[in-house]
N, C-alpha and C. Protein backbone atom coordinates (compact mmCIF):
# COMPACT_ATOMS: atom_id res chain seq x y z
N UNK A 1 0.82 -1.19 0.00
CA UNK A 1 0.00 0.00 0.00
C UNK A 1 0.87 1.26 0.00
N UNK A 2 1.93 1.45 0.82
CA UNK A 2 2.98 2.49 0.73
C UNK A 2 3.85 2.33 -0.61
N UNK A 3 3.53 1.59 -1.52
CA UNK A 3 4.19 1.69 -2.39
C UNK A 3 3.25 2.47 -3.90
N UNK A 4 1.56 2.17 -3.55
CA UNK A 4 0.75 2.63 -4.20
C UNK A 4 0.60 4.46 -4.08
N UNK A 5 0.46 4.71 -2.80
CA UNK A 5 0.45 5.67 -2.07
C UNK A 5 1.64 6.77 -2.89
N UNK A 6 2.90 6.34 -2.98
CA UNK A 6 4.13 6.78 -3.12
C UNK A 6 3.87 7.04 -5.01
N UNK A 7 3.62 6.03 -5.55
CA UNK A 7 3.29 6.19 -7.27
C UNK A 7 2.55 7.16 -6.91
N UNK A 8 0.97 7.09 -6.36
CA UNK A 8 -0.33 8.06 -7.14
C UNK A 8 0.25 9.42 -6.64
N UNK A 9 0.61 9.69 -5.50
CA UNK A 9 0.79 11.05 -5.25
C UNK A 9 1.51 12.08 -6.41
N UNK A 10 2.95 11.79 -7.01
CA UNK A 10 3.28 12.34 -7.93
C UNK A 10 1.87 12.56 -9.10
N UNK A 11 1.70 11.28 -9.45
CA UNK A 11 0.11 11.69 -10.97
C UNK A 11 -0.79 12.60 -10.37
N UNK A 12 -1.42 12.52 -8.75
CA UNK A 12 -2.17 13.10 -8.59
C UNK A 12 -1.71 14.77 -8.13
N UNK A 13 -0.62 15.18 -8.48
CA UNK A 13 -0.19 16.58 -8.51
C UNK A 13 -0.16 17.17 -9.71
N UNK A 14 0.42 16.04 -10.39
CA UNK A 14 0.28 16.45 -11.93
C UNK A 14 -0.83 16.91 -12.63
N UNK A 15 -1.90 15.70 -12.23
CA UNK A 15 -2.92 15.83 -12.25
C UNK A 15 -3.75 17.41 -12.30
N UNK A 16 -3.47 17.73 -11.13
CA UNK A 16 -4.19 18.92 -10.28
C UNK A 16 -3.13 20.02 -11.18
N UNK A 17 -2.20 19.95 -11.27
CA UNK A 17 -0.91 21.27 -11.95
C UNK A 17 -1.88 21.24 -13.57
N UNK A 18 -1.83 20.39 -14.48
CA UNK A 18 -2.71 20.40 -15.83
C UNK A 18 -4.01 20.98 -15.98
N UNK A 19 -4.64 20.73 -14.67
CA UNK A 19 -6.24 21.17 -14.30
C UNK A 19 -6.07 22.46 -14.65
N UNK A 20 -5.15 23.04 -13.42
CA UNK A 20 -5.40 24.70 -13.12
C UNK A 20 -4.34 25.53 -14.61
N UNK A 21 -3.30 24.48 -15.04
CA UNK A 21 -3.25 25.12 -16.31
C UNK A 21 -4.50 25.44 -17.23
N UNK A 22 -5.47 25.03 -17.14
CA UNK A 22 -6.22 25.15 -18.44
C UNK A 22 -7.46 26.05 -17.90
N UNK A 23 -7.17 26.68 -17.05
CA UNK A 23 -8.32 27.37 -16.50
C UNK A 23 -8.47 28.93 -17.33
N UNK A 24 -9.47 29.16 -17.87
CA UNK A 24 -9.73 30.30 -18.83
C UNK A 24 -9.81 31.64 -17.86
N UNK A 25 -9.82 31.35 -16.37
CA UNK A 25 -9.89 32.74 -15.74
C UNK A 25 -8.66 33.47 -16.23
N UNK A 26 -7.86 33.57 -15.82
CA UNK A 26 -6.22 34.30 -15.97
C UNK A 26 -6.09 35.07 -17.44
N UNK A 27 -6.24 34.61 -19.03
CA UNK A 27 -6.83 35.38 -20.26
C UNK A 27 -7.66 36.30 -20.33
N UNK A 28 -8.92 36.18 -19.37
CA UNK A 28 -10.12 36.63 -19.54
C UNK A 28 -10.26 37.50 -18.61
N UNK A 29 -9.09 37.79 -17.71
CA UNK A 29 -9.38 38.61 -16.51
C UNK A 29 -8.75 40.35 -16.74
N UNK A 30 -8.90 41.32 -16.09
CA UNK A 30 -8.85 42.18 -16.79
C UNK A 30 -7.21 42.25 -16.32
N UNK A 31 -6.77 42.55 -18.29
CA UNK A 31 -5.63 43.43 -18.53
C UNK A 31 -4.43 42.18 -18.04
N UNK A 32 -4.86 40.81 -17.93
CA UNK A 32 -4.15 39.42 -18.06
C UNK A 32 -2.90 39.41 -18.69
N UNK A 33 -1.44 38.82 -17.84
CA UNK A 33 -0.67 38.71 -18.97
C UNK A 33 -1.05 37.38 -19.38
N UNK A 34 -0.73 37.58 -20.76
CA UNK A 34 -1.16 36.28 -21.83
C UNK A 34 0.25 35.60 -21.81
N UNK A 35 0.89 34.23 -22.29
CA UNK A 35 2.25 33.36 -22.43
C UNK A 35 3.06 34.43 -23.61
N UNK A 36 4.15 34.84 -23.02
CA UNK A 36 4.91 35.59 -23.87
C UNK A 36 4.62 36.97 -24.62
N UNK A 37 3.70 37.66 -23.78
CA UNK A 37 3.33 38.82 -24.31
C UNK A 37 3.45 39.96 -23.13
N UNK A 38 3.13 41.05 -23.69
CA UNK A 38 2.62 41.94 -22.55
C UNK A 38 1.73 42.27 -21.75
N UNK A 39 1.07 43.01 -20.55
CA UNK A 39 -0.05 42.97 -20.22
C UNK A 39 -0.77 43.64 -20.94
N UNK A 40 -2.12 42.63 -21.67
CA UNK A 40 -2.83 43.57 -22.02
C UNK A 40 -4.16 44.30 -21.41
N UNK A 41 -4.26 45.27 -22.22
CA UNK A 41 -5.53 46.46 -21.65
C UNK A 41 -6.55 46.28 -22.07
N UNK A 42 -8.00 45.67 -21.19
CA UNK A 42 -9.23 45.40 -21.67
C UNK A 42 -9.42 47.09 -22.87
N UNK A 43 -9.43 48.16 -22.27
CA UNK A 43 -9.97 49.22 -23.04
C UNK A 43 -9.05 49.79 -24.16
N UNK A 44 -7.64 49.15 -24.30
CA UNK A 44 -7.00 49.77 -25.62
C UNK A 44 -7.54 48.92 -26.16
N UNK A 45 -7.84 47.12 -26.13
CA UNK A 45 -8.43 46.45 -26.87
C UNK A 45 -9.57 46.94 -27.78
N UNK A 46 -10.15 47.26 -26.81
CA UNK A 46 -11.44 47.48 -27.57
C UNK A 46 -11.50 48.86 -27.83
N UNK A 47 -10.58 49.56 -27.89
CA UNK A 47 -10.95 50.83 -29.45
C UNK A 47 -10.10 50.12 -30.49
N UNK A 48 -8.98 49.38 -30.12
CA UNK A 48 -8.70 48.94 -31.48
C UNK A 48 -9.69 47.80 -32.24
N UNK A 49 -10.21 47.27 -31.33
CA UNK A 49 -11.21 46.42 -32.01
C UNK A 49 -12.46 47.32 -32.83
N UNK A 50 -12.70 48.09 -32.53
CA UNK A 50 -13.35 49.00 -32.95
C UNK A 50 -12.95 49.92 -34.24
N UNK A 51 -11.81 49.60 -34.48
CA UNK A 51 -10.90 50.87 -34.99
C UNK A 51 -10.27 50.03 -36.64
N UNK A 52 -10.92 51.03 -37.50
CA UNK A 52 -10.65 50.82 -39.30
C UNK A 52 -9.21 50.20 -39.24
N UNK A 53 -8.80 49.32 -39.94
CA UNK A 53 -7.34 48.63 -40.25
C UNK A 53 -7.01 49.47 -41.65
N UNK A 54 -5.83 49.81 -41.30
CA UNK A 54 -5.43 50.76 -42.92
C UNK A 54 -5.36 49.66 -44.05
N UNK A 55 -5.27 48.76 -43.66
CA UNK A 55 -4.87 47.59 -45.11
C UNK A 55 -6.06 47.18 -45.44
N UNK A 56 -7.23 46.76 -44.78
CA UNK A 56 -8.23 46.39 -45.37
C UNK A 56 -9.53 47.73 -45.18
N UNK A 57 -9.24 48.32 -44.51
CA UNK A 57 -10.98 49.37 -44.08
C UNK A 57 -11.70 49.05 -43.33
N UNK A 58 -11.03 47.50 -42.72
CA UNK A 58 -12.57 47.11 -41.32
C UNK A 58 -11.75 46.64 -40.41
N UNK A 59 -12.86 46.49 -39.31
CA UNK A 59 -12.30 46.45 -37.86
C UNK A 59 -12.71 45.04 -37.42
N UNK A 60 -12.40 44.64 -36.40
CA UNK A 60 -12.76 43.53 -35.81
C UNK A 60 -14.20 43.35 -35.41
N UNK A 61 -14.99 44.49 -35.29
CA UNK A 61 -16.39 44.25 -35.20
C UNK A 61 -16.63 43.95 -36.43
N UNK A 62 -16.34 44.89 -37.88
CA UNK A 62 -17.37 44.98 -38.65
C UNK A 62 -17.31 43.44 -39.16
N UNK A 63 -16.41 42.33 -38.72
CA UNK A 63 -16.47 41.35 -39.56
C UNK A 63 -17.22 40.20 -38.30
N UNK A 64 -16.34 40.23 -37.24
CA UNK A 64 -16.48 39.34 -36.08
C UNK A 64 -18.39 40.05 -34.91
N UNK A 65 -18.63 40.98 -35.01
CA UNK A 65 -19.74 41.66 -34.87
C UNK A 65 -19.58 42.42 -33.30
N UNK A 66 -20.70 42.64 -32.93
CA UNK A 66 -20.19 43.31 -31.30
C UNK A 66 -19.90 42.66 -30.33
N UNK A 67 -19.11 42.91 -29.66
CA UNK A 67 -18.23 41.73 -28.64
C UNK A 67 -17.65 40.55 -29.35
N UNK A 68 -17.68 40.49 -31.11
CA UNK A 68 -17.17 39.35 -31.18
C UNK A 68 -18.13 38.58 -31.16
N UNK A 69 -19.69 38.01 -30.91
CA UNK A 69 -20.76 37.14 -30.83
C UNK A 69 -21.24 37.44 -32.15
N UNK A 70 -21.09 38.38 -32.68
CA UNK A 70 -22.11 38.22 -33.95
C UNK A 70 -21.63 38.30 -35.77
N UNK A 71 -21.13 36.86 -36.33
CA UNK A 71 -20.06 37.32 -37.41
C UNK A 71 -21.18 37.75 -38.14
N UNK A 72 -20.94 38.66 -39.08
CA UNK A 72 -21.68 38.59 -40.73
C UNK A 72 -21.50 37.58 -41.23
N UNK A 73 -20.62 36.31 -41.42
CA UNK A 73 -20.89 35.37 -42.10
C UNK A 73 -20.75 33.84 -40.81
N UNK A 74 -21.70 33.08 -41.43
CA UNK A 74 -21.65 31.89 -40.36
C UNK A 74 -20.32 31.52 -40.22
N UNK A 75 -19.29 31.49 -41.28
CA UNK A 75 -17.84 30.84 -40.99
C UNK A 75 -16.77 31.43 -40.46
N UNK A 76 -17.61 32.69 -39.86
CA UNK A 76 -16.31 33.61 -39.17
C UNK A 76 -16.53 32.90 -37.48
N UNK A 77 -15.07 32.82 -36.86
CA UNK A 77 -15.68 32.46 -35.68
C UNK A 77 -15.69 33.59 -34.30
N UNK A 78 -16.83 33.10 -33.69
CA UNK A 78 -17.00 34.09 -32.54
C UNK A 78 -15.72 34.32 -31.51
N UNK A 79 -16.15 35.50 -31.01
CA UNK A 79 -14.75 35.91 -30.29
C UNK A 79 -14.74 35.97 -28.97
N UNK A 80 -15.44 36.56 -28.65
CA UNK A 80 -15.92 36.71 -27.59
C UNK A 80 -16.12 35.49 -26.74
N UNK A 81 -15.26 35.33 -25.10
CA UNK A 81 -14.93 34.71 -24.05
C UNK A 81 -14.08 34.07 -24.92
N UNK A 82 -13.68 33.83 -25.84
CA UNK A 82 -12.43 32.71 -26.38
C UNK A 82 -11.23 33.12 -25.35
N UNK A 83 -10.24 31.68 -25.22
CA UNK A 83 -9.53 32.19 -24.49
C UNK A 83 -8.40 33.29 -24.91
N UNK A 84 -8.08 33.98 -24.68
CA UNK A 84 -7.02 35.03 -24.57
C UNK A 84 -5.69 34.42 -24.99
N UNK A 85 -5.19 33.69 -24.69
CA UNK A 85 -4.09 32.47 -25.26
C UNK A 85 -3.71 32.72 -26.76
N UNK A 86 -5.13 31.95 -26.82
CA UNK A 86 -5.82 31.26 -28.12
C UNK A 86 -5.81 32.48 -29.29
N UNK A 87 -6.42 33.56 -28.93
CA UNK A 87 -6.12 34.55 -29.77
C UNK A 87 -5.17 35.36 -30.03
N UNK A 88 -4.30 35.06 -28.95
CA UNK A 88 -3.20 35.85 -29.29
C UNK A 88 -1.84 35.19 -30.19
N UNK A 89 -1.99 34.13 -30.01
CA UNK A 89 -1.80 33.09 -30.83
C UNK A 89 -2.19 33.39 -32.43
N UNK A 90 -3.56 33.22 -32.54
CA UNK A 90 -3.88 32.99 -33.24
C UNK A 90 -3.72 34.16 -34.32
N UNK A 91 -3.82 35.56 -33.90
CA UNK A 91 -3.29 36.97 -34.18
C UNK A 91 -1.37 37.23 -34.49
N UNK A 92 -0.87 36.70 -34.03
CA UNK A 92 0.65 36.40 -34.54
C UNK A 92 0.75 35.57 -35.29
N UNK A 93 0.09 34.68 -35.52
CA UNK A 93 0.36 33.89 -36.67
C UNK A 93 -0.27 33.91 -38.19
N UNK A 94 -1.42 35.25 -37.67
CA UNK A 94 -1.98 35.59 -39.21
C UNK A 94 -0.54 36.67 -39.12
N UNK A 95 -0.37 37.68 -38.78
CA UNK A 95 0.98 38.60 -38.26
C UNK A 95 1.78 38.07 -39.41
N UNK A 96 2.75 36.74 -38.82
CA UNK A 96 3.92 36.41 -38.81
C UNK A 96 4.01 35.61 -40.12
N UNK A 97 2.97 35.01 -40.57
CA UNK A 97 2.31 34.60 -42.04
C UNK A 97 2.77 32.75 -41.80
N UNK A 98 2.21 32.68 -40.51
CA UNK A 98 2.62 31.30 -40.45
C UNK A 98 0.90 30.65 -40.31
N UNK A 99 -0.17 31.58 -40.38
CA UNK A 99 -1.20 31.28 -40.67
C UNK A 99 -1.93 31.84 -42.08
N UNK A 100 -2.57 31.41 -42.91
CA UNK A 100 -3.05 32.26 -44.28
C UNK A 100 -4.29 32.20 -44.07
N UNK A 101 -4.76 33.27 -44.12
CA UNK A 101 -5.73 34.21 -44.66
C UNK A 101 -5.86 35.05 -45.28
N UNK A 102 -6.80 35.72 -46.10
CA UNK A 102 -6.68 36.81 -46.81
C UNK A 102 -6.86 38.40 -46.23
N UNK A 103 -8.13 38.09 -45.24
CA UNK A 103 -8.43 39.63 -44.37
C UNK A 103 -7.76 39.28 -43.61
N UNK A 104 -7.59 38.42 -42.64
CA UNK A 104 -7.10 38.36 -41.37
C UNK A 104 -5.40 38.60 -40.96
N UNK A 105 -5.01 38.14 -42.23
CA UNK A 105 -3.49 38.10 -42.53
C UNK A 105 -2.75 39.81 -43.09
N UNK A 106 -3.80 40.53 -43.67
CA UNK A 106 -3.84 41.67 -43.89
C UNK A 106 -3.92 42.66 -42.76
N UNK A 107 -4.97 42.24 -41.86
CA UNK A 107 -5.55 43.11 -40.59
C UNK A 107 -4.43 43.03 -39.65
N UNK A 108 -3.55 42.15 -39.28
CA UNK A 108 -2.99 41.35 -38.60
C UNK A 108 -1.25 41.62 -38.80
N UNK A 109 -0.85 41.91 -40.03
CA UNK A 109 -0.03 42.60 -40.30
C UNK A 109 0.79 43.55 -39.64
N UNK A 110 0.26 44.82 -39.38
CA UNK A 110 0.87 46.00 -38.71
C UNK A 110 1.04 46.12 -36.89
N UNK A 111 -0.38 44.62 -36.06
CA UNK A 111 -0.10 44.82 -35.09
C UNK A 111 1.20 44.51 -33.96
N UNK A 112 1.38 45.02 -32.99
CA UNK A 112 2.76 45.16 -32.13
C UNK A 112 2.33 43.77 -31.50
N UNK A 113 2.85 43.38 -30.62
CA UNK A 113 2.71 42.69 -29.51
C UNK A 113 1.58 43.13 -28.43
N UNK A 114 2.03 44.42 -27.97
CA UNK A 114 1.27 45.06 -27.36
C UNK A 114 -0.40 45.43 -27.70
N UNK A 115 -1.00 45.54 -28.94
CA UNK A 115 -2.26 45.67 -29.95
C UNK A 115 -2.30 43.97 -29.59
N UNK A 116 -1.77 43.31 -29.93
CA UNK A 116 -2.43 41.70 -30.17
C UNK A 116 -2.39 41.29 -28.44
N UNK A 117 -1.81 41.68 -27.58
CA UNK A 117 -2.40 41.59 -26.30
C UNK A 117 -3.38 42.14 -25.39
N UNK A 118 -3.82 43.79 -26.08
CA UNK A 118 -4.66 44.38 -26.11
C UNK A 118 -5.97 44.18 -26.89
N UNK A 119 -6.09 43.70 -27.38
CA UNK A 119 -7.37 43.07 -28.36
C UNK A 119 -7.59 41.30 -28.16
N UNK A 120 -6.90 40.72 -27.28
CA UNK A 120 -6.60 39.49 -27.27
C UNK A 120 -7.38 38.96 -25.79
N UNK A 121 -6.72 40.05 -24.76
CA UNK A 121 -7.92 40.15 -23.35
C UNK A 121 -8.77 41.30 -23.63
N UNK A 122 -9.23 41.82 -24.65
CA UNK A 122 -11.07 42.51 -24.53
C UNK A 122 -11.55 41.51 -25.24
N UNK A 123 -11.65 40.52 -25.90
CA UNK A 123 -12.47 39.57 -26.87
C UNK A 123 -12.34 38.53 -25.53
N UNK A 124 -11.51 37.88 -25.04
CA UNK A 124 -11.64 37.22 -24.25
C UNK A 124 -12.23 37.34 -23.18
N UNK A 125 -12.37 38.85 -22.49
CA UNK A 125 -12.95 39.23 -21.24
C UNK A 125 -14.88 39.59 -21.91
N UNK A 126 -15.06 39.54 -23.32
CA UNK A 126 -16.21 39.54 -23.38
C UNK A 126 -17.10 38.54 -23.21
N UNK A 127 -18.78 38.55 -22.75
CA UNK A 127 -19.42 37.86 -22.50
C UNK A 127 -19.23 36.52 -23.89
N UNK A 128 -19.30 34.99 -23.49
CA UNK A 128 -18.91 34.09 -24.14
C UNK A 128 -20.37 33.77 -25.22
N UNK A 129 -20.53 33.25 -26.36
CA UNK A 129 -21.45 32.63 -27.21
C UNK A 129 -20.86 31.19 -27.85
N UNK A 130 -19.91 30.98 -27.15
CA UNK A 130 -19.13 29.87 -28.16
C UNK A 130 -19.64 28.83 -27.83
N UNK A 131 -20.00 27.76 -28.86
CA UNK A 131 -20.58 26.72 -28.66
C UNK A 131 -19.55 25.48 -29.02
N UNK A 132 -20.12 24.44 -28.43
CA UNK A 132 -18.79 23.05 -29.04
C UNK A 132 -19.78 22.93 -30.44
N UNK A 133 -18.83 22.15 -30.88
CA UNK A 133 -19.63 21.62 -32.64
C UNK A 133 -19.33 20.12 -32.28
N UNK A 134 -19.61 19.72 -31.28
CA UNK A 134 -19.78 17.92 -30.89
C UNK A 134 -21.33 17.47 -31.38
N UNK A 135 -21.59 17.01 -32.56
CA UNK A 135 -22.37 16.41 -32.98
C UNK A 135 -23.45 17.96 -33.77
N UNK A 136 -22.61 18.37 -33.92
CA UNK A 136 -23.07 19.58 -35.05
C UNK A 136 -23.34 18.89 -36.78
N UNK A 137 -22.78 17.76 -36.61
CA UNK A 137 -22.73 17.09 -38.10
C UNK A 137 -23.73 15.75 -38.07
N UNK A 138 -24.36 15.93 -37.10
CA UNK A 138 -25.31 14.66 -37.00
C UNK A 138 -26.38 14.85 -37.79
């Protein structure tokens, strides 16, 4: 039994350390540092989210909608409560052109670190609409 005891304890820390990694509070909280970025600012976020991109003419609402919940087209995805991580991520890599798109890769272009951490916790700190697509194809 002291030998069972002695195994589970290590898994069951691990365990518990993986849990609280994946916890969406810390992204979503205001002005969060995100992994490898700066802190960002719920309210610079959101005038730049708000705010015309010189390369294309639209902003993160006019495509993603208000807060991010409402795209103009069904295949844009919602933004809003996503994690903060996830988008900032996902915003350097349209950036860095290690993701392709055509608007997004354009929009995505000119921002700093600081803009993609700033727009990265206001979409994340907004109220969530995201749904799973687990049996969306049934």
């Amino acid at each position: 039994m002291t030998k069972t005891r002695f195994f589970l304890a290590p898994l069951a820390a691990a365990a518990l350390l993986s849990l609280a990694a994946c916890t969406s509070e810390a992204p979503a909280g205001a002005g969060a540092a995100l992994p490898g970025m700066p802190k960002g600012n719920i309210a610079a976020g959101e005038q730049l989210a708000n705010a015309k991109g010189a390369a294309t003419g639209q902003s993160c609402i006019d495509c993603h909608g208000a807060d991010g919940n409402a795209p103009i087209d069904a295949s844009y995805p919602r933004l809003g409560g996503q994690f903060g991580d996830y988008l900032a991520y996902a915003l350097r890599a349209y950036r860095d052109g290690t993701r392709d798109h055509a608007l997004m890769s354009m929009q995505a272009q000119g921002l700093s670190d600081q803009q993609v951490a700033d727009i990265s916790v206001y979409f994340a700190s907004r109220d969530s609409q995201l749904r799973s697509l687990q049996g969306a194809h049934n």
